[in-house]
C-alpha atoms as a PDB file:
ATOM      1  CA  UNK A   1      16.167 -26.891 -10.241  1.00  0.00           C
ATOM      2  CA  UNK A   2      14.315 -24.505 -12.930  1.00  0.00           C
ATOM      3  CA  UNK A   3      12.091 -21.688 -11.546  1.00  0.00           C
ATOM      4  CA  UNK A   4       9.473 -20.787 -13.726  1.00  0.00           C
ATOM      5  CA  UNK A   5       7.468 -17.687 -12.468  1.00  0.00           C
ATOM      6  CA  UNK A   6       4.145 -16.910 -13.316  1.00  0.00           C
ATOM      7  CA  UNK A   7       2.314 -14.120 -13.176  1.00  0.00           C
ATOM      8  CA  UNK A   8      -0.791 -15.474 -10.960  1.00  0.00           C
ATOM      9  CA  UNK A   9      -2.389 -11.738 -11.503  1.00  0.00           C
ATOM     10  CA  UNK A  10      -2.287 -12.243 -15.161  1.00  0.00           C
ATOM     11  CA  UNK A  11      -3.861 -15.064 -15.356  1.00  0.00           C
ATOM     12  CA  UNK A  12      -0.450 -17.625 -14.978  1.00  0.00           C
ATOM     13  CA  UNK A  13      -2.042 -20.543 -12.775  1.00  0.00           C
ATOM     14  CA  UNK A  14      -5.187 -20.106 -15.051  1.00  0.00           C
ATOM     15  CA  UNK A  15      -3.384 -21.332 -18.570  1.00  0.00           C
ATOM     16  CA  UNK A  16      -4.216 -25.159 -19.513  1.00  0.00           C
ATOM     17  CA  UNK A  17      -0.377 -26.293 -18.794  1.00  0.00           C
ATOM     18  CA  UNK A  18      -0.387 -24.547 -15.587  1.00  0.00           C
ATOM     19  CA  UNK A  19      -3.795 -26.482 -14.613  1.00  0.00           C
ATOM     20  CA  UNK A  20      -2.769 -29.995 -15.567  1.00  0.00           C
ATOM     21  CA  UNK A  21       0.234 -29.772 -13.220  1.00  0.00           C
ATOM     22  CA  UNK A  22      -2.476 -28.331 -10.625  1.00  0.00           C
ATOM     23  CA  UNK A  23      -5.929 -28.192 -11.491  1.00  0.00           C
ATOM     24  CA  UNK A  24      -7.211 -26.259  -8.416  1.00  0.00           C
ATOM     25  CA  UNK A  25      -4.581 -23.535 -10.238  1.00  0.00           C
ATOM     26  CA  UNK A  26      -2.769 -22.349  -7.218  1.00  0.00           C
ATOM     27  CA  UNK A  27       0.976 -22.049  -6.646  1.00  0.00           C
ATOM     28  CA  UNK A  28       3.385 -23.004  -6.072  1.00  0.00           C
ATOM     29  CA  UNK A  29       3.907 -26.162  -7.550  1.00  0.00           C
ATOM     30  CA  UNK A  30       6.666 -28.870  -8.350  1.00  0.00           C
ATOM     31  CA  UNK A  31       7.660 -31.328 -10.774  1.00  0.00           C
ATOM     32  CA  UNK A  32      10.295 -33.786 -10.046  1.00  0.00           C
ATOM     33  CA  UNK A  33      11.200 -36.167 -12.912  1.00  0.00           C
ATOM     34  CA  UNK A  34      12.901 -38.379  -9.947  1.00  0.00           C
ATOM     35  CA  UNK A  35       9.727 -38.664  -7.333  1.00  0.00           C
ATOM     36  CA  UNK A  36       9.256 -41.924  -5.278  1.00  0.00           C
ATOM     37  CA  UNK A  37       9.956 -45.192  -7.033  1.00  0.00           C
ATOM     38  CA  UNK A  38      12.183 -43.241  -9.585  1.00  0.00           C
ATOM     39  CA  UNK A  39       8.973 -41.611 -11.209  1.00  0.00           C
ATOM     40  CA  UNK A  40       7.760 -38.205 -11.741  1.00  0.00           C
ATOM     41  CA  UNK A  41       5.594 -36.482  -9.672  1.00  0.00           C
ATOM     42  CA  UNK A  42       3.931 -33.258  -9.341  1.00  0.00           C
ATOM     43  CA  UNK A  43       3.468 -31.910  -5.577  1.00  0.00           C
ATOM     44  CA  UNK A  44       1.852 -29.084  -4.695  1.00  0.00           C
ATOM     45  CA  UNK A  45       1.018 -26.795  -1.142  1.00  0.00           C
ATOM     46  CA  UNK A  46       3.836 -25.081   0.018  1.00  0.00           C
ATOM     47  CA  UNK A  47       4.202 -26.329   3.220  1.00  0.00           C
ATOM     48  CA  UNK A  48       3.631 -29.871   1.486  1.00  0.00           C
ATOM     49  CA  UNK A  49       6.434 -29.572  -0.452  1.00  0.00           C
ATOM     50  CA  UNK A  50       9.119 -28.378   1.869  1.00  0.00           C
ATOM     51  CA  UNK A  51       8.349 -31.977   3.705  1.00  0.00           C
ATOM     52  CA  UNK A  52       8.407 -33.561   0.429  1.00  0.00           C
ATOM     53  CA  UNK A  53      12.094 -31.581  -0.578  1.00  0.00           C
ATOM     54  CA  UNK A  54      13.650 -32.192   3.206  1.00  0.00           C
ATOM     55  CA  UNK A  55      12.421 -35.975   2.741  1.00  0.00           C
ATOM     56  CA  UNK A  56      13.918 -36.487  -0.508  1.00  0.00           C
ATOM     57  CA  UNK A  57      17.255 -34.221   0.687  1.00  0.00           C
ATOM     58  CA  UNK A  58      17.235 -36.194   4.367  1.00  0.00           C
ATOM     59  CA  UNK A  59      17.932 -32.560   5.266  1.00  0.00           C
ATOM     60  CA  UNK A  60      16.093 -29.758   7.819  1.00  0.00           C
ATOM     61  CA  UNK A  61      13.940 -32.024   9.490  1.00  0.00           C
ATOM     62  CA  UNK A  62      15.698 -34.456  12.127  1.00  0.00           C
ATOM     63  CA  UNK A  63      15.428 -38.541  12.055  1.00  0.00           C
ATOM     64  CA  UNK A  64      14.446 -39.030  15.686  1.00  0.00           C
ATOM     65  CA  UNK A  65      10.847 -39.562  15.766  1.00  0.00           C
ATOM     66  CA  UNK A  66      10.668 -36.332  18.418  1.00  0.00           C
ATOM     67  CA  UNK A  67      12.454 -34.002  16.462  1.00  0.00           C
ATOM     68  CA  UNK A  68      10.211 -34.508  13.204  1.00  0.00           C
ATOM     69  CA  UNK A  69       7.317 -34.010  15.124  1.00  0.00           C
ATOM     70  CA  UNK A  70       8.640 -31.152  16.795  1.00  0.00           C
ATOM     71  CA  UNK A  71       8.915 -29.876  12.883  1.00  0.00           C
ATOM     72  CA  UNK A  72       5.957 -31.214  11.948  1.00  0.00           C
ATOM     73  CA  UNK A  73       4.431 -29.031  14.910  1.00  0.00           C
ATOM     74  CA  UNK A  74       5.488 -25.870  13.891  1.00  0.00           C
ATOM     75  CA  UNK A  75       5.189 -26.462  10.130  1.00  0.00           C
ATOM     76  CA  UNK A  76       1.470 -26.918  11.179  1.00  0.00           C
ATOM     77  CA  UNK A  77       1.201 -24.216  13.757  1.00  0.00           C
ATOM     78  CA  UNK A  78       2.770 -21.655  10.590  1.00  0.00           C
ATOM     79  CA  UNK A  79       0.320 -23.073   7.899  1.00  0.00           C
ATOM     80  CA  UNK A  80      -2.800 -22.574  10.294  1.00  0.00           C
ATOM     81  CA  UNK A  81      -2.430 -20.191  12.855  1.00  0.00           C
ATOM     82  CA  UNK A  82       0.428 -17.524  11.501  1.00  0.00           C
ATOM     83  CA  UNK A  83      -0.678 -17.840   7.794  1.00  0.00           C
ATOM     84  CA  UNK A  84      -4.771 -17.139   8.149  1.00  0.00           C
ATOM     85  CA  UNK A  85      -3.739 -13.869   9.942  1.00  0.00           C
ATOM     86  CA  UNK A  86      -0.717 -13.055   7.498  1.00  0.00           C
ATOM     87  CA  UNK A  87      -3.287 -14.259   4.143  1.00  0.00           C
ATOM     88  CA  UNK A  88      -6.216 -12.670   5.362  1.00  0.00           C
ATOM     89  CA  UNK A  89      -4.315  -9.028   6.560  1.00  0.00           C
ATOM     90  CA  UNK A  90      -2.487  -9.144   3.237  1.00  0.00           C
ATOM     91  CA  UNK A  91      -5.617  -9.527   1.222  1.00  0.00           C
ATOM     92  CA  UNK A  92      -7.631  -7.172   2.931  1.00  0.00           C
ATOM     93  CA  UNK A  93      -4.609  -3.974   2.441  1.00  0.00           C
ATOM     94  CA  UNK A  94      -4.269  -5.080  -1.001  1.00  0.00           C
ATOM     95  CA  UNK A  95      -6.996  -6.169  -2.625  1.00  0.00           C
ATOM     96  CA  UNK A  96     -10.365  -5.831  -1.170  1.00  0.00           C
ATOM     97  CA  UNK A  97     -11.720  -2.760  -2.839  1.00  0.00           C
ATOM     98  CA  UNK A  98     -13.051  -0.944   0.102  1.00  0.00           C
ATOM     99  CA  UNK A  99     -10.165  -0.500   2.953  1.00  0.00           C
ATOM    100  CA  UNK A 100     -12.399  -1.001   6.316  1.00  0.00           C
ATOM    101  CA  UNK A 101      -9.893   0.586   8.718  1.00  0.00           C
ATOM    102  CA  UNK A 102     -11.448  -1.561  11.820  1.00  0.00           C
ATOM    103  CA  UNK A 103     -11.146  -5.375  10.069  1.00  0.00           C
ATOM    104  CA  UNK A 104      -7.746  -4.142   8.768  1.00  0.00           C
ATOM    105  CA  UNK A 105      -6.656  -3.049  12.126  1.00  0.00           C
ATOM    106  CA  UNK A 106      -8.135  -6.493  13.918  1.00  0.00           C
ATOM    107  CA  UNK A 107      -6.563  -8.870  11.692  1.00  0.00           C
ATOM    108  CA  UNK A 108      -3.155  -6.705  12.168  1.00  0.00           C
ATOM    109  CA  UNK A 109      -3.936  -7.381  15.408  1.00  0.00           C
ATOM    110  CA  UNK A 110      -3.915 -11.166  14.827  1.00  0.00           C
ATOM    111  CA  UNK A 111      -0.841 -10.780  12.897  1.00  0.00           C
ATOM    112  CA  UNK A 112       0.972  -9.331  15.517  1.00  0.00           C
ATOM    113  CA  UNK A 113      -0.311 -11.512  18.077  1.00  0.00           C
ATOM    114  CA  UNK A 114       1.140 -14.568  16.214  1.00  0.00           C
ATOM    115  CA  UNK A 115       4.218 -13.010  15.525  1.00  0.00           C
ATOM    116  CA  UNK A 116       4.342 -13.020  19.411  1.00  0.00           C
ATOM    117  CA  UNK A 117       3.422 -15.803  20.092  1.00  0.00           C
ATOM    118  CA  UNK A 118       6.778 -16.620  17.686  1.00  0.00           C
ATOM    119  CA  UNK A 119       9.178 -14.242  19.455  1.00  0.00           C
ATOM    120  CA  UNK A 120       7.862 -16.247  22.559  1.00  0.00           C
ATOM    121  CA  UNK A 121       8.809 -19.633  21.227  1.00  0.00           C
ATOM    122  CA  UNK A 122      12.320 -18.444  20.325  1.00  0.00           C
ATOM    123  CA  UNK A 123      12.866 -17.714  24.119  1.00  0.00           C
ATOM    124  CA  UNK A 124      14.899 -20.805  24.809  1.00  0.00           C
ATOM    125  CA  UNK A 125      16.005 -21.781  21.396  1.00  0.00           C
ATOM    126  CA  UNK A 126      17.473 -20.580  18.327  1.00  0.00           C
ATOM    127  CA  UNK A 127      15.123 -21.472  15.858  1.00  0.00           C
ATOM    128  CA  UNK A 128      11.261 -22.288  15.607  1.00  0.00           C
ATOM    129  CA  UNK A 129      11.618 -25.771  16.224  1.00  0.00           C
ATOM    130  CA  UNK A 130      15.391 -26.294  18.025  1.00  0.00           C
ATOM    131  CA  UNK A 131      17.409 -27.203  15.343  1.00  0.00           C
ATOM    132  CA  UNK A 132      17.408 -25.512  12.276  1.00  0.00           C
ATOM    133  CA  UNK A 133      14.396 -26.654   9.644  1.00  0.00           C
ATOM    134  CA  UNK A 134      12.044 -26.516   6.835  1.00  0.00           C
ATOM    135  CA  UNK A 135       9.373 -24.495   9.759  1.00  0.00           C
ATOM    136  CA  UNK A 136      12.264 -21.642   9.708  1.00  0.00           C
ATOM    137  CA  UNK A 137      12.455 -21.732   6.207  1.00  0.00           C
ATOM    138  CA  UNK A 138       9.187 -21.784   5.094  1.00  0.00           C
ATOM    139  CA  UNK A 139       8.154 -18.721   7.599  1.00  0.00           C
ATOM    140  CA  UNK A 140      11.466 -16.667   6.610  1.00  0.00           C
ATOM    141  CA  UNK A 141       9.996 -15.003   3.346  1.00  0.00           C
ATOM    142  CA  UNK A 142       6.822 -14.700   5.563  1.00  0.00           C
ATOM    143  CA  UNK A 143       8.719 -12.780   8.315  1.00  0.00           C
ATOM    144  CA  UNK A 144      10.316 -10.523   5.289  1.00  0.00           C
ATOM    145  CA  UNK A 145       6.967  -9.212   4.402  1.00  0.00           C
ATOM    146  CA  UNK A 146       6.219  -8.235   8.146  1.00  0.00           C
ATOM    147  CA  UNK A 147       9.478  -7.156   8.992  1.00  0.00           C
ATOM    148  CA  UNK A 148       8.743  -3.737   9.476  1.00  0.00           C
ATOM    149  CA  UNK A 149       6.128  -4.881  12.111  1.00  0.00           C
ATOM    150  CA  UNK A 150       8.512  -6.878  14.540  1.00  0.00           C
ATOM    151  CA  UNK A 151      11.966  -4.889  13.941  1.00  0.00           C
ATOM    152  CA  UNK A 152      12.669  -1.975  16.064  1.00  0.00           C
ATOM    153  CA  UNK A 153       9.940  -2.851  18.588  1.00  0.00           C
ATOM    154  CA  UNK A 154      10.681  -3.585  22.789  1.00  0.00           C
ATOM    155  CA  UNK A 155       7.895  -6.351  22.913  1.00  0.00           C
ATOM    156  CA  UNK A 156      10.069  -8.112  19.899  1.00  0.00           C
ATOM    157  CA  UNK A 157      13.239  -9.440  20.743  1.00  0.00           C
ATOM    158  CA  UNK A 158      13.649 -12.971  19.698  1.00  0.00           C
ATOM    159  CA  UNK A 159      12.201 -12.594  16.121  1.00  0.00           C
ATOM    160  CA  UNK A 160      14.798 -10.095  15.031  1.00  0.00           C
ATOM    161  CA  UNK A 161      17.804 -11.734  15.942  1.00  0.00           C
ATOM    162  CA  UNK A 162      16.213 -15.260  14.804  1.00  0.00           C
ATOM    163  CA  UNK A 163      15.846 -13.030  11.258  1.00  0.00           C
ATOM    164  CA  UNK A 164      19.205 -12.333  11.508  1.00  0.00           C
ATOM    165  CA  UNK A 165      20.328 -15.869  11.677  1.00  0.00           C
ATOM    166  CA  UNK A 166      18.032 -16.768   8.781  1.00  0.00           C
ATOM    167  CA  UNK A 167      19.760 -13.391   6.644  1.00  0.00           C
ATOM    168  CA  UNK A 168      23.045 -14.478   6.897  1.00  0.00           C
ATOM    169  CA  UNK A 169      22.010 -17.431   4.927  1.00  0.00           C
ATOM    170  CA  UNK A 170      22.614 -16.986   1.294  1.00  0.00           C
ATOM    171  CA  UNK A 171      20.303 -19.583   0.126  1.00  0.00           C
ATOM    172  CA  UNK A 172      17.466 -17.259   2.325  1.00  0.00           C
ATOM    173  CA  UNK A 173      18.780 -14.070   0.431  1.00  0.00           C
ATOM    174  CA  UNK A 174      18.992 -15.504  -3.059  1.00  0.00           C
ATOM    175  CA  UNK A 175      15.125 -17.127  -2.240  1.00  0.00           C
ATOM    176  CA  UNK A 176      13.592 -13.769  -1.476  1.00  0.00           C
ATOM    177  CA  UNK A 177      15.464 -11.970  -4.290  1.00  0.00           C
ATOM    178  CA  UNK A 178      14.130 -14.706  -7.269  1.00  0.00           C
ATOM    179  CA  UNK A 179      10.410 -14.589  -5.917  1.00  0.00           C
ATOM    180  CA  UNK A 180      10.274 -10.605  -5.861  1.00  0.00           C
END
């Protein structure tokens, strides 16, 4: 594959090639030369195109009907539930002009409340949906940024050593390092 950052702050997803490859100008996006039937494709959502990369790989999402929903439960519980709280806490401590210590504080709140919910769900198992999958790889650079949330905490003990699982991966490693 070829990364090709962009500065989205700068006006990146904005420029006419980014917008015919996605012209609602969000990242990230794909191109695959090989899509279905041997022709290109663009794809675009992330969570979208970790099914779309596990499909074409037949890898991180199991063939019994059960297990793939089992993914396909998670990867929807992540986009929805964990990402509106993560998204909307994010935006609010870094780019709404005026800090308003109380929304700030109530969608931490939510943050930590799904990270919970997370820690809960690694209870019995070692990762977010039994076997390893695209749900623990598309949350990993999500759990990254609110690390220093979870770690070192008495209420947290499944997260962490899930984390620690996913850092020992170097594929995980090198993934965070080339979208910093």
């Amino acid at each position: 594959y070829n990364l090709h950052k962009i500065d989205i702050f700068a006006g990146g997803a904005k420029t006419p090639q980014f917008l015919q490859l996605n012209p609602s100008g969000l990242s990230p996006v794909i191109s695959d030369s090989d899509g279905p039937d041997q022709k290109p494709i663009v794809v675009t959502q992330s969570w979208l195109i970790c099914v779309y990369l596990a499909d074409k790989a037949k890898t991180f999402v199991p063939a019994s009907e059960i297990g793939r929903l089992r993914v396909m439960e998670m990867m929807f519980h992540l986009a929805s539930d964990v990402m509106m709280a993560h998204t909307t806490h994010n935006t609010l401590i870094r780019f709404a002009p005026e800090k308003v210590p109380s929304i700030i504080g109530f969608y931490e709140q939510r943050v930590l409340a799904a990270l919970q919910d997370l820690d809960r769900r690694l209870g019995d198992r070692e990762y977010l949906a039994g076997d390893l999958s695209i749900a623990d790889f598309a949350f990993y650079p999500v759990y990254c940024r609110r690390r220093a949330l979870v770690e070192g905490r008495p209420d947290f003990a499944n997260l962490p050593r899930w984390a620690r699982l996913m850092d020992a991966r170097p594929a995980c490693k090198r993934g965070i390092e080339i979208t910093q």
